[in-house]
Protein backbone atom coordinates (compact mmCIF):
# COMPACT_ATOMS: atom_id res chain seq x y z
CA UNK A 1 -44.74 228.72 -190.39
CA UNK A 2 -45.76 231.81 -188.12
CA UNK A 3 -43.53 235.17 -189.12
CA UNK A 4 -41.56 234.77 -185.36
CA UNK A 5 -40.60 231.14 -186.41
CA UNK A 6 -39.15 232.33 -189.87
CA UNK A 7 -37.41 235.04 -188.62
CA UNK A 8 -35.16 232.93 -186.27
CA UNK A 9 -34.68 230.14 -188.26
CA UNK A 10 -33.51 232.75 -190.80
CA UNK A 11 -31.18 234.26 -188.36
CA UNK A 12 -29.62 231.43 -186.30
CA UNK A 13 -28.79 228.20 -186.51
CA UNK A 14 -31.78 225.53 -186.40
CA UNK A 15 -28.80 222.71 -184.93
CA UNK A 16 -29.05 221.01 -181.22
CA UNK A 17 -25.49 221.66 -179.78
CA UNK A 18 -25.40 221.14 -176.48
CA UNK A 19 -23.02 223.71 -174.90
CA UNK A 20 -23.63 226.26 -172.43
CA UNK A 21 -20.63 228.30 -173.22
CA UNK A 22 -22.48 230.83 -176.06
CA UNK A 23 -25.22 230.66 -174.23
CA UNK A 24 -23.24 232.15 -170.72
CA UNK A 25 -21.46 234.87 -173.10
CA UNK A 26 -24.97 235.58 -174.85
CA UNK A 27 -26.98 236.17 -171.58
CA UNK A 28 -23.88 238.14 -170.02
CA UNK A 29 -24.29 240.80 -173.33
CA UNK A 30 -27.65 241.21 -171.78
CA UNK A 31 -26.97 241.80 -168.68
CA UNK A 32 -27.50 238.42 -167.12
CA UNK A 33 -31.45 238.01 -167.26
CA UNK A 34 -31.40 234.69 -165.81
CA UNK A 35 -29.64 236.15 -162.47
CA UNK A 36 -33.22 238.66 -162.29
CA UNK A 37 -36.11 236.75 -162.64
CA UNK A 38 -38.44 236.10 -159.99
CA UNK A 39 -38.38 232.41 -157.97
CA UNK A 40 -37.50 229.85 -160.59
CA UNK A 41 -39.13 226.53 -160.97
CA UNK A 42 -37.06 224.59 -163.19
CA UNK A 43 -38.44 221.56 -164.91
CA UNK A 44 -36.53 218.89 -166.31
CA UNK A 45 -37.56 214.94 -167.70
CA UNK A 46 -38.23 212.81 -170.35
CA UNK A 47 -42.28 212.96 -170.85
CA UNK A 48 -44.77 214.98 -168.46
CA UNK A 49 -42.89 218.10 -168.60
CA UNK A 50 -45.59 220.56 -170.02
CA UNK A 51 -48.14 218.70 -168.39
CA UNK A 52 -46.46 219.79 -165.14
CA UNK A 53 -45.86 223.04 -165.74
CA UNK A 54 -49.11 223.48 -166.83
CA UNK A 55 -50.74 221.94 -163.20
CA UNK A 56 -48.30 223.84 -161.26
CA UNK A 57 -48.98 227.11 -162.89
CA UNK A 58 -52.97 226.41 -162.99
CA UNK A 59 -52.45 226.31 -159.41
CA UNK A 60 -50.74 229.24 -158.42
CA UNK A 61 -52.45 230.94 -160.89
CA UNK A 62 -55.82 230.05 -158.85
CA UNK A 63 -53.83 231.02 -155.22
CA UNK A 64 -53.68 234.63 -157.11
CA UNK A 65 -50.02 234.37 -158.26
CA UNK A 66 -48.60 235.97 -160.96
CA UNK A 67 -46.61 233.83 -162.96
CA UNK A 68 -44.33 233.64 -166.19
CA UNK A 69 -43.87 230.59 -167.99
CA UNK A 70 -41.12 229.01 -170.68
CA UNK A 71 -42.83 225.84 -172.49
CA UNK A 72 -40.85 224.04 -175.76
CA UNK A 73 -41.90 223.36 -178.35
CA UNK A 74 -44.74 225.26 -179.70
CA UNK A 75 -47.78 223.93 -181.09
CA UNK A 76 -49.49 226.44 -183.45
CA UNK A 77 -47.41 230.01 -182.75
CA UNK A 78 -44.16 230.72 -181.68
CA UNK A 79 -45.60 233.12 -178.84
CA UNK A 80 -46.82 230.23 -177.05
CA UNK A 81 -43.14 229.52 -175.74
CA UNK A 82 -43.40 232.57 -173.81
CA UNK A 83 -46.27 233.52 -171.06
CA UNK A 84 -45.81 236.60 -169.10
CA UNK A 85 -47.67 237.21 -166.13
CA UNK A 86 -50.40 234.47 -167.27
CA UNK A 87 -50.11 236.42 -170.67
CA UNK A 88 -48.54 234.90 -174.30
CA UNK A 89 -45.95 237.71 -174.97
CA UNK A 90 -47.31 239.68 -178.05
CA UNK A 91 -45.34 240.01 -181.32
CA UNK A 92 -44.56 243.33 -180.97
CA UNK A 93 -42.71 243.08 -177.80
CA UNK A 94 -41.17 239.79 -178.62
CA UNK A 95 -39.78 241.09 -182.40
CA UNK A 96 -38.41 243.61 -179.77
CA UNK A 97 -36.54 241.65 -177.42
CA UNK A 98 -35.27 239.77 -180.56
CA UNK A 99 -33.78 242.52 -182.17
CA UNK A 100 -31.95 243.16 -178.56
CA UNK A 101 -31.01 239.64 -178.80
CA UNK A 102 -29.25 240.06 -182.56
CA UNK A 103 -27.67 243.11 -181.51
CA UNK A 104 -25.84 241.76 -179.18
CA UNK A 105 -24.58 238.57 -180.54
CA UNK A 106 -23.34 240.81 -183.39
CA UNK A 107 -21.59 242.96 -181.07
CA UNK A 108 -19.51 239.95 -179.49
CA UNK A 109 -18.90 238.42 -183.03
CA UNK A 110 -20.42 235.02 -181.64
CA UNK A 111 -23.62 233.23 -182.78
CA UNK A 112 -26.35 231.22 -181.14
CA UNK A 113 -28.96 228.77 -181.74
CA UNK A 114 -32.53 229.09 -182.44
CA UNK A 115 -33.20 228.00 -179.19
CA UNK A 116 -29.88 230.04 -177.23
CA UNK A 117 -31.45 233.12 -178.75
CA UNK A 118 -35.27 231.79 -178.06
CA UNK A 119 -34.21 231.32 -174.24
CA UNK A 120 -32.59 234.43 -173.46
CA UNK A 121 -35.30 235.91 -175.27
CA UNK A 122 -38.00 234.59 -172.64
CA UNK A 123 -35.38 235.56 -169.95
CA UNK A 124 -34.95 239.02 -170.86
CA UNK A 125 -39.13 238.91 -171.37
CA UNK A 126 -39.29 237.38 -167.51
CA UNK A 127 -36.75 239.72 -165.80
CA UNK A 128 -38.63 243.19 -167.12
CA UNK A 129 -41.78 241.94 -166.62
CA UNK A 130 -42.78 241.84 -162.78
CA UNK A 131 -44.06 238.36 -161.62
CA UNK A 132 -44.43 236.44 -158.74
CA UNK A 133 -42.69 232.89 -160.05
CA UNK A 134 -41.55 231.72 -162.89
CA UNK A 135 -41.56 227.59 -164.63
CA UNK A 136 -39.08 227.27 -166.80
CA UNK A 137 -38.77 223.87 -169.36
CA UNK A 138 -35.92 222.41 -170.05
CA UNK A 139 -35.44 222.31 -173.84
CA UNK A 140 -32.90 218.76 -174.24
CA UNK A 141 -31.25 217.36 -171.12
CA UNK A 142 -30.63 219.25 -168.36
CA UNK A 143 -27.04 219.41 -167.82
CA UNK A 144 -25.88 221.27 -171.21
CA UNK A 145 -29.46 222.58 -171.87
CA UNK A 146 -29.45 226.56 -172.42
CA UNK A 147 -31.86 226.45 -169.80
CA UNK A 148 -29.49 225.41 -167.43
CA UNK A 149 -27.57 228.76 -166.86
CA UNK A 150 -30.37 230.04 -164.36
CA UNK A 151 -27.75 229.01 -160.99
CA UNK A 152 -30.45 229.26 -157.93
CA UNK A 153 -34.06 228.38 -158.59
CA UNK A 154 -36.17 227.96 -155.89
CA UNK A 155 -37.05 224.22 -156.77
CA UNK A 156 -36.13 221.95 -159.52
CA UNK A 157 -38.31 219.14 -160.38
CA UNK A 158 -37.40 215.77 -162.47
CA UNK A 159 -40.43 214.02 -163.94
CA UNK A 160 -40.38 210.75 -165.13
CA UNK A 161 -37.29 209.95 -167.06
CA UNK A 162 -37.06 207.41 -170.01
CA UNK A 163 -35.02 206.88 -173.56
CA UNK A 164 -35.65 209.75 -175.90
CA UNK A 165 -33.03 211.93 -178.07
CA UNK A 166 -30.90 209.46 -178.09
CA UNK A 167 -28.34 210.82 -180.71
CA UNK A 168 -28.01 213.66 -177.93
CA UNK A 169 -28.30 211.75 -174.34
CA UNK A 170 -27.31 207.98 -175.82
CA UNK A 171 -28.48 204.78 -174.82
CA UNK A 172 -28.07 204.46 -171.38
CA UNK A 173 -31.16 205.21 -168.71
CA UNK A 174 -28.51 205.98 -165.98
CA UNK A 175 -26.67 208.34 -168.54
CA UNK A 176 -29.83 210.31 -169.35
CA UNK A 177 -31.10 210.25 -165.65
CA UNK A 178 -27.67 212.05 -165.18
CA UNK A 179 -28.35 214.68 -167.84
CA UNK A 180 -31.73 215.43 -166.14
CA UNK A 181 -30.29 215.82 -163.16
CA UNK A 182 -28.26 218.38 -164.16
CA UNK A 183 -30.48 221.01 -163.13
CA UNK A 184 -30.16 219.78 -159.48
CA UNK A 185 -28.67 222.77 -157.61
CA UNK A 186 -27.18 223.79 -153.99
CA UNK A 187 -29.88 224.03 -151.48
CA UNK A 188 -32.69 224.11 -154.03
CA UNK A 189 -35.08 221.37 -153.15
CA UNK A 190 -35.72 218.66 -155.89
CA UNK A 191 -39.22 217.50 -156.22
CA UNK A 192 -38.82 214.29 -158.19
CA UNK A 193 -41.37 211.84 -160.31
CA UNK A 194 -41.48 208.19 -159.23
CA UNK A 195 -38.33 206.59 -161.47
CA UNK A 196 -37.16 203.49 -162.96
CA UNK A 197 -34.10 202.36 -160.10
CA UNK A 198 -31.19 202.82 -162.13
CA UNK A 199 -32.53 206.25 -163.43
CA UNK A 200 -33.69 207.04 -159.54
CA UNK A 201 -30.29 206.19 -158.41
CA UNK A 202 -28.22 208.21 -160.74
CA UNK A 203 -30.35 211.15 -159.36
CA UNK A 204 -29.61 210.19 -156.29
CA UNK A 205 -26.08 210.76 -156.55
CA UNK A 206 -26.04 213.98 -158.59
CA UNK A 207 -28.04 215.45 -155.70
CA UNK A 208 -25.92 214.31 -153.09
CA UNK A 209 -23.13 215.79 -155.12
CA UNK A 210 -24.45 219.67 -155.32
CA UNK A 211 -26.46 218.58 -151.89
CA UNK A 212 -29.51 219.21 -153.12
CA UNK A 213 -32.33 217.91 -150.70
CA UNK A 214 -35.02 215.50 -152.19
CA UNK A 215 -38.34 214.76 -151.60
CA UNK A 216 -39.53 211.11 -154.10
CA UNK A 217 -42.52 210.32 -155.24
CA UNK A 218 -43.15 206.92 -153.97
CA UNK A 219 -41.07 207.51 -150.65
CA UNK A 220 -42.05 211.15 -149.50
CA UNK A 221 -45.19 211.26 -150.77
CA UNK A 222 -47.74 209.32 -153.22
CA UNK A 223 -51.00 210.36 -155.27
CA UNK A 224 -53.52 207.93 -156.92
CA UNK A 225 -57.06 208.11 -158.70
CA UNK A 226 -59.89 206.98 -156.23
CA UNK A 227 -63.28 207.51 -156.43
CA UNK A 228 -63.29 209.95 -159.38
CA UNK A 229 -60.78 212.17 -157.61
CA UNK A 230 -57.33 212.55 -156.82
CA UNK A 231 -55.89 211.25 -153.27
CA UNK A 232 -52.70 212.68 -152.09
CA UNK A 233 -50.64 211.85 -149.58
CA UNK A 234 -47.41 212.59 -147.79
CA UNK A 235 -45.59 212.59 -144.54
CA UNK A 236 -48.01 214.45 -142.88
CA UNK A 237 -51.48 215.03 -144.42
CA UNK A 238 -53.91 213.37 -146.81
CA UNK A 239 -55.45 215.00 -149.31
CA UNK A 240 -58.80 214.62 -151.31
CA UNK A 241 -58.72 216.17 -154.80
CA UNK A 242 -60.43 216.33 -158.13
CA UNK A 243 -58.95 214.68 -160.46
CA UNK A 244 -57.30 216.65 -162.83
CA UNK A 245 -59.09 218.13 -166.09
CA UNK A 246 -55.82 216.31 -168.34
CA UNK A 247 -57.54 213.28 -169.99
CA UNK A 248 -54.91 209.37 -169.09
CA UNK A 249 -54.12 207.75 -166.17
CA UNK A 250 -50.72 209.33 -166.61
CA UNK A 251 -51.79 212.53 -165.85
CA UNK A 252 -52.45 211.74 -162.10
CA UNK A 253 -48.92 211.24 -161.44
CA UNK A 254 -48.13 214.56 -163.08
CA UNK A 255 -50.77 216.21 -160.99
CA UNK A 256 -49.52 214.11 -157.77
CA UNK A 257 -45.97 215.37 -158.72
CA UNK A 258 -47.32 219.47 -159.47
CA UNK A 259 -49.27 218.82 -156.04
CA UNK A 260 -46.03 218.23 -153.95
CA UNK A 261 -44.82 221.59 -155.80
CA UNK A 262 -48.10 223.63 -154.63
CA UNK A 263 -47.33 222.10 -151.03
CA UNK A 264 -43.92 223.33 -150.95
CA UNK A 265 -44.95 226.74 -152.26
CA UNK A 266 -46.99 226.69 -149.42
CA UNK A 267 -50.16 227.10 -151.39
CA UNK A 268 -53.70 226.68 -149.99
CA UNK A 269 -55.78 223.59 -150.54
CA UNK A 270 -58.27 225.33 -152.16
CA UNK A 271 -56.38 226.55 -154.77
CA UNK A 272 -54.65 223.35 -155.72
CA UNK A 273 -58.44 221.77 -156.15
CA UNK A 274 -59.40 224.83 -158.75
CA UNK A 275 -55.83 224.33 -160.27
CA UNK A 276 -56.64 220.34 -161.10
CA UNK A 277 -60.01 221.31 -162.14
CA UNK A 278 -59.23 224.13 -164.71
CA UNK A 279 -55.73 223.19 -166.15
CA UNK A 280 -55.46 223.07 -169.52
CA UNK A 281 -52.71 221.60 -172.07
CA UNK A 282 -53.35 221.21 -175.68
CA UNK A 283 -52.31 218.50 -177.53
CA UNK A 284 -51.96 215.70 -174.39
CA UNK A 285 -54.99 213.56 -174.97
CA UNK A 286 -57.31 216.46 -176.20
CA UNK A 287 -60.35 215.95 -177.58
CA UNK A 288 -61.24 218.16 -180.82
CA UNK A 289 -64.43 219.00 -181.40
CA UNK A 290 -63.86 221.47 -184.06
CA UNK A 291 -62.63 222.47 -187.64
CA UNK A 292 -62.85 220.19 -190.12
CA UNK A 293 -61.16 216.97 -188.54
CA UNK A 294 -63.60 217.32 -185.54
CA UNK A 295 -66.59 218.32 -187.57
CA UNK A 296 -65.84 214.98 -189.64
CA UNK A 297 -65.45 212.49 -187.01
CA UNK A 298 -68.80 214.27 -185.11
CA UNK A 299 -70.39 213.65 -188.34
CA UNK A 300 -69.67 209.74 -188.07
CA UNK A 301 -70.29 209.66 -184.43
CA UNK A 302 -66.94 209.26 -183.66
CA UNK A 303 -64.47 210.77 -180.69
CA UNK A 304 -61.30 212.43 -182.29
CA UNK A 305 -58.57 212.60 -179.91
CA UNK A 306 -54.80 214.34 -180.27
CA UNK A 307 -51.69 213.18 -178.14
CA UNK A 308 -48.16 214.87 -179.22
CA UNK A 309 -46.48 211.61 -177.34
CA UNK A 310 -43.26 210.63 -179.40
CA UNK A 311 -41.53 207.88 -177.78
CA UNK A 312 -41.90 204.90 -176.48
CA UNK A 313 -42.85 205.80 -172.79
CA UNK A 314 -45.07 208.22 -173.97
CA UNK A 315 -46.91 205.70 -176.12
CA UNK A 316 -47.87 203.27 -172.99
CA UNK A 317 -49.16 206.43 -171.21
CA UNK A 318 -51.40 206.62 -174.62
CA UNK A 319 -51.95 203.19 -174.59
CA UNK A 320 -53.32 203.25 -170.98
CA UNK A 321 -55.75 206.27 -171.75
CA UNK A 322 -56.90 204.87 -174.26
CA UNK A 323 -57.41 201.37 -172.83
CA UNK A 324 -58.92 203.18 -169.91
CA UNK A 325 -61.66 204.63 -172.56
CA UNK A 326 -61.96 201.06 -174.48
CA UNK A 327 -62.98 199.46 -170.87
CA UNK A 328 -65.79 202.05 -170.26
CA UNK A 329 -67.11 202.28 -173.74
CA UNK A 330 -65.64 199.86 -176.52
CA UNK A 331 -65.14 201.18 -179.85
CA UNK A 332 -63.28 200.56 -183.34
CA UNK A 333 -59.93 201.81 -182.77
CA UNK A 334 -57.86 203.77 -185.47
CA UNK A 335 -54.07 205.71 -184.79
CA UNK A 336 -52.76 208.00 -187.61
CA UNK A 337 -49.21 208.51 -186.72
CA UNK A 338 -46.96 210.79 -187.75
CA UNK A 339 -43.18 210.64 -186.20
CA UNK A 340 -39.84 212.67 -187.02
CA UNK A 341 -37.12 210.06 -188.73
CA UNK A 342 -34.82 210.49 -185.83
CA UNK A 343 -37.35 208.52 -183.32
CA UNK A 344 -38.21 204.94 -182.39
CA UNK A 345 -40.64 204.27 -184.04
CA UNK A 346 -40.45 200.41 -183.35
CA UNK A 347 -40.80 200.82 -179.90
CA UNK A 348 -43.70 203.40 -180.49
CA UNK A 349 -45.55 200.51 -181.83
CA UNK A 350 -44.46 197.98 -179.40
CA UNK A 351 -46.05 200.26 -176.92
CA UNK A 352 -49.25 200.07 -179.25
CA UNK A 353 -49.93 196.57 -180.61
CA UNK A 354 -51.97 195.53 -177.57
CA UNK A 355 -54.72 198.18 -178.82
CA UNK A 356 -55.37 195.86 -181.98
CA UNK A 357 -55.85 199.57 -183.53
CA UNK A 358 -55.91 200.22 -187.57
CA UNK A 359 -52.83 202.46 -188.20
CA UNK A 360 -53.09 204.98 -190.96
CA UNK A 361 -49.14 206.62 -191.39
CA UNK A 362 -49.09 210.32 -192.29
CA UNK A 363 -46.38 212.99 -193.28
CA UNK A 364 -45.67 216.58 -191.97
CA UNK A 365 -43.98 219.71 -192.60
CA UNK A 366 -40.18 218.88 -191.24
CA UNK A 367 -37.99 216.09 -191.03
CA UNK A 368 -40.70 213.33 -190.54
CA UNK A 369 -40.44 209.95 -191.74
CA UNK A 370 -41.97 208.36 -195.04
CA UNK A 371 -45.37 207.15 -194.29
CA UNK A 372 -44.74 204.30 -195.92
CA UNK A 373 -41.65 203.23 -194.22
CA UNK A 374 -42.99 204.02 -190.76
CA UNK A 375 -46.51 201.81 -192.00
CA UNK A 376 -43.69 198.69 -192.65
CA UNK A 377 -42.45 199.45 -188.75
CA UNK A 378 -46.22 199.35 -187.62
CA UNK A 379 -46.87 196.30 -189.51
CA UNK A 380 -43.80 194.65 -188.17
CA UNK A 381 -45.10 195.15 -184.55
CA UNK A 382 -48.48 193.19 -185.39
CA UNK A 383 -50.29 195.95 -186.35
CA UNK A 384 -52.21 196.93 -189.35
CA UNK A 385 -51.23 200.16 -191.37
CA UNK A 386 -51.92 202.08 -194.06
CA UNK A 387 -49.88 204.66 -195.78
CA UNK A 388 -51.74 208.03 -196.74
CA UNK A 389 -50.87 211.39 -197.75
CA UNK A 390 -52.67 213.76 -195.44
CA UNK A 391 -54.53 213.61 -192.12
CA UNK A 392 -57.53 213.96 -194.02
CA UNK A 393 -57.29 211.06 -196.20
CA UNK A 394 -56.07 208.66 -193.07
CA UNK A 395 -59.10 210.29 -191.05
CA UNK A 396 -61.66 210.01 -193.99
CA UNK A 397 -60.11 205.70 -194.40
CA UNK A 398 -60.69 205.43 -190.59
CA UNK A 399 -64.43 206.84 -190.39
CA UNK A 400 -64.82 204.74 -193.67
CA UNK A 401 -63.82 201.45 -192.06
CA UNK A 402 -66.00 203.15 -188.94
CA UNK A 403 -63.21 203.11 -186.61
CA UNK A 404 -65.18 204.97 -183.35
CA UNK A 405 -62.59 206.60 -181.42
CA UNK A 406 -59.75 207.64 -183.28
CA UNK A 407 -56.39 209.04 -182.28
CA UNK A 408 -53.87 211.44 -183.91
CA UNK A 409 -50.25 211.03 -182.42
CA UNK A 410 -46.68 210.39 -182.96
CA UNK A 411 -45.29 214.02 -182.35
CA UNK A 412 -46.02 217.86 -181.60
CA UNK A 413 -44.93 218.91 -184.63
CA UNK A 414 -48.17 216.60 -186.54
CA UNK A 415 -50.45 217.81 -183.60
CA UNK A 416 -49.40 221.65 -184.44
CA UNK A 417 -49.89 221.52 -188.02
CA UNK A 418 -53.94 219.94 -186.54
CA UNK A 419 -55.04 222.31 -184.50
CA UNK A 420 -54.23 225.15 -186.92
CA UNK A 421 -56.19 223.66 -189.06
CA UNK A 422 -58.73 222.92 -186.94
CA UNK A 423 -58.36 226.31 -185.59
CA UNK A 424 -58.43 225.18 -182.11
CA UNK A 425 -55.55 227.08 -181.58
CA UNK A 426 -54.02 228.36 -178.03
CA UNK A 427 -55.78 230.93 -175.79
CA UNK A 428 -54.72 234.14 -175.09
């Protein structure tokens, strides 16, 4: 664990609870932040939500904007959460802002969560640092998410909405499409992904309640692969794009929906083209190359690729990039999957059995689930699985049965604890 990591989860409380009352009191000790950062993009939904902000920002980044950015979780350091001015914040200004935090939750005798404190931490960071926009993620939700105290952004953007957290948002697709749409505010336009119906129509109606114009993928405007590229289209242009540098079919939707964003910002054409062609977003269908796990499957003439998917949407997006790879070039297909205990793993699976892949189960540090246990799940959705106790051993049983392309998934947390040991860490 990186020192910024044990520090807060030494001070605060490591719970989800899903409140925005400490976190109005904590930000209002500070001065209100939220209330002084530059034009907010807000950025709420179930999968696709890094992904996005990391198009949108590799596009106004390459129409010479200056932006800050709040991303959860991290992958490798706790810095990576924060990005000033196209910059990770350093420790010694973060340790900073922290102790500013502490301070003043002592002085109002309250307390706040790892990721209240972690929040008004990156708004405090964004407010004193100048910038032309900000993207901030929504941590859980939308409605109750700490996030969720900024009151005007300049757009608010809902991408694809599924099941997920459901001890948090429940069962119900309308009842998390409601959460999401929490973040829907007065006269700030929302840009939103293309949606089941029941979860489109719950947005729907939250927006009409704050009256909150929208503009729908699949109504306003569209974006599909063709010819190697990306075409766009809405109500009044067409667009011919590179596709974007994300690996999965999924990521053309993202790109279609950060594309709508540019378009609204009024950014150039050009710009959005470098954006697709130079974003970058570890740990969504990355390829590793390096360290020891991509040294090893190089060695055996194998492809090594790393998805942080963790439910069941997320696994047919995985599913579909890596059919999409199986159609060009064939090859012996091995998963090693790690998940946290609290997710569905059966429907993980359920996504996956169509692969015929051999699964290879694997712990982490955290609350993850027994390898063993999750290999039973696996093997009650068709599929074959092995337990083992380390990444290494399941990658060193998958070269040995000479599995070709092989993919490490099942959550962020497994696909941080790989690339720092691969040491393909995040840039600067």
């Amino acid at each position: 664990m990186d020192p910024i990591s044990e520090r807060l989860r030494a001070r605060h409380p490591q719970r989800i609870d899903l409140s925005l009352e400490r976190m109005r009191a904590l930000c209002g000790a500070l001065g209100d932040p939220q209330n002084r950062l530059p034009p907010v993009i807000h950025v709420a939904g179930t999968n696709g939500k890094g992904s996005t902000v990391a198009l949108i920002r590799a596009i106004a980044e390459a129409a010479g904007l200056s932006v800050h950015a709040y991303t959860s979780p991290h992958l490798v350091r706790f810095n990576e959460r924060i990005r000033l001015a196209g910059r990770l914040i350093g420790d010694e200004a973060l340790n900073a802002i922290l102790d500013r935090i502490e301070a003043a939750i002592d002085r109002s005798g309250t307390e706040a969560t790892v990721f209240e404190s972690t929040t008004a931490a990156a708004f405090v960071a964004m407010s004193e640092t100048p910038a032309d926009l900000a993207i901030v993620e929504v941590g859980l939700g939308g409605v109750l998410d700490a996030t969720n105290v900024i009151e005007r952004p300049l757009l608010s953007v809902i991408t694809p909405v599924d099941l997920d957290h459901a001890e948090f948002l429940g069962t119900s697709l309308r009842g998390v499409a409601v959460e999401k749409a929490g973040i829907l505010k007065a006269g700030a336009r929302g840009l939103i992904a293309r949606q089941p119906e029941e979860a489109m129509a719950a947005i729907e109606v939250a927006a009409g309640a704050v009256r909150a114009p929208l503009t729908t993928m699949g109504v306003d405007f569209d974006a599909w692969a063709e010819r190697g590229g990306l075409a766009f289209q809405d109500q009044s242009r067409f667009l011919d794009l590179p596709a974007p540098a994300l690996a999965g079919p999924h990521q053309v939707a993202n790109a279609g929906l950060a594309v709508a964003v540019a378009l609204e910002l009024d950014l150039p054409e050009a710009a959005i083209a470098d954006g697709l062609r130079t974003v970058r977003w570890p740990a969504r269908m990355q390829r590793l190359t390096g360290g020891p796990y991509g040294e090893a499957a190089r060695a055996a003439d194998a492809e090594l690729w790393l998805d942080g998917g963790h439910n069941p949407h997320a696994a047919r997006a995985l599913a579909e990039a890596l059919a999409e790879r199986q159609a060009r070039a064939p090859r012996p297909l091995a998963l090693i999957v790690g998940m946290l205990g609290n997710k569905d793993a059966g429907g993980f699976f359920e996504a996956l059995k169509e692969t015929g892949a051999a699964v290879f189960t694997v712990p982490f540090e955290g609350a993850a689930a027994e390898p063993e246990a999750l290999a039973a799940v696996a093997r009650g959705h068709g599929l074959g699985a092995t337990a083992c106790g380390s990444v290494s051993e399941a990658l060193e049983r998958a070269l040995r049965l000479e599995a070709g392309r092989v993919a490490i998934c099942g959550s962020l947390y497994l696909a941080g604890e790989v690339l720092g040991a691969s040491r393909e860490t995040w840039p600067e």
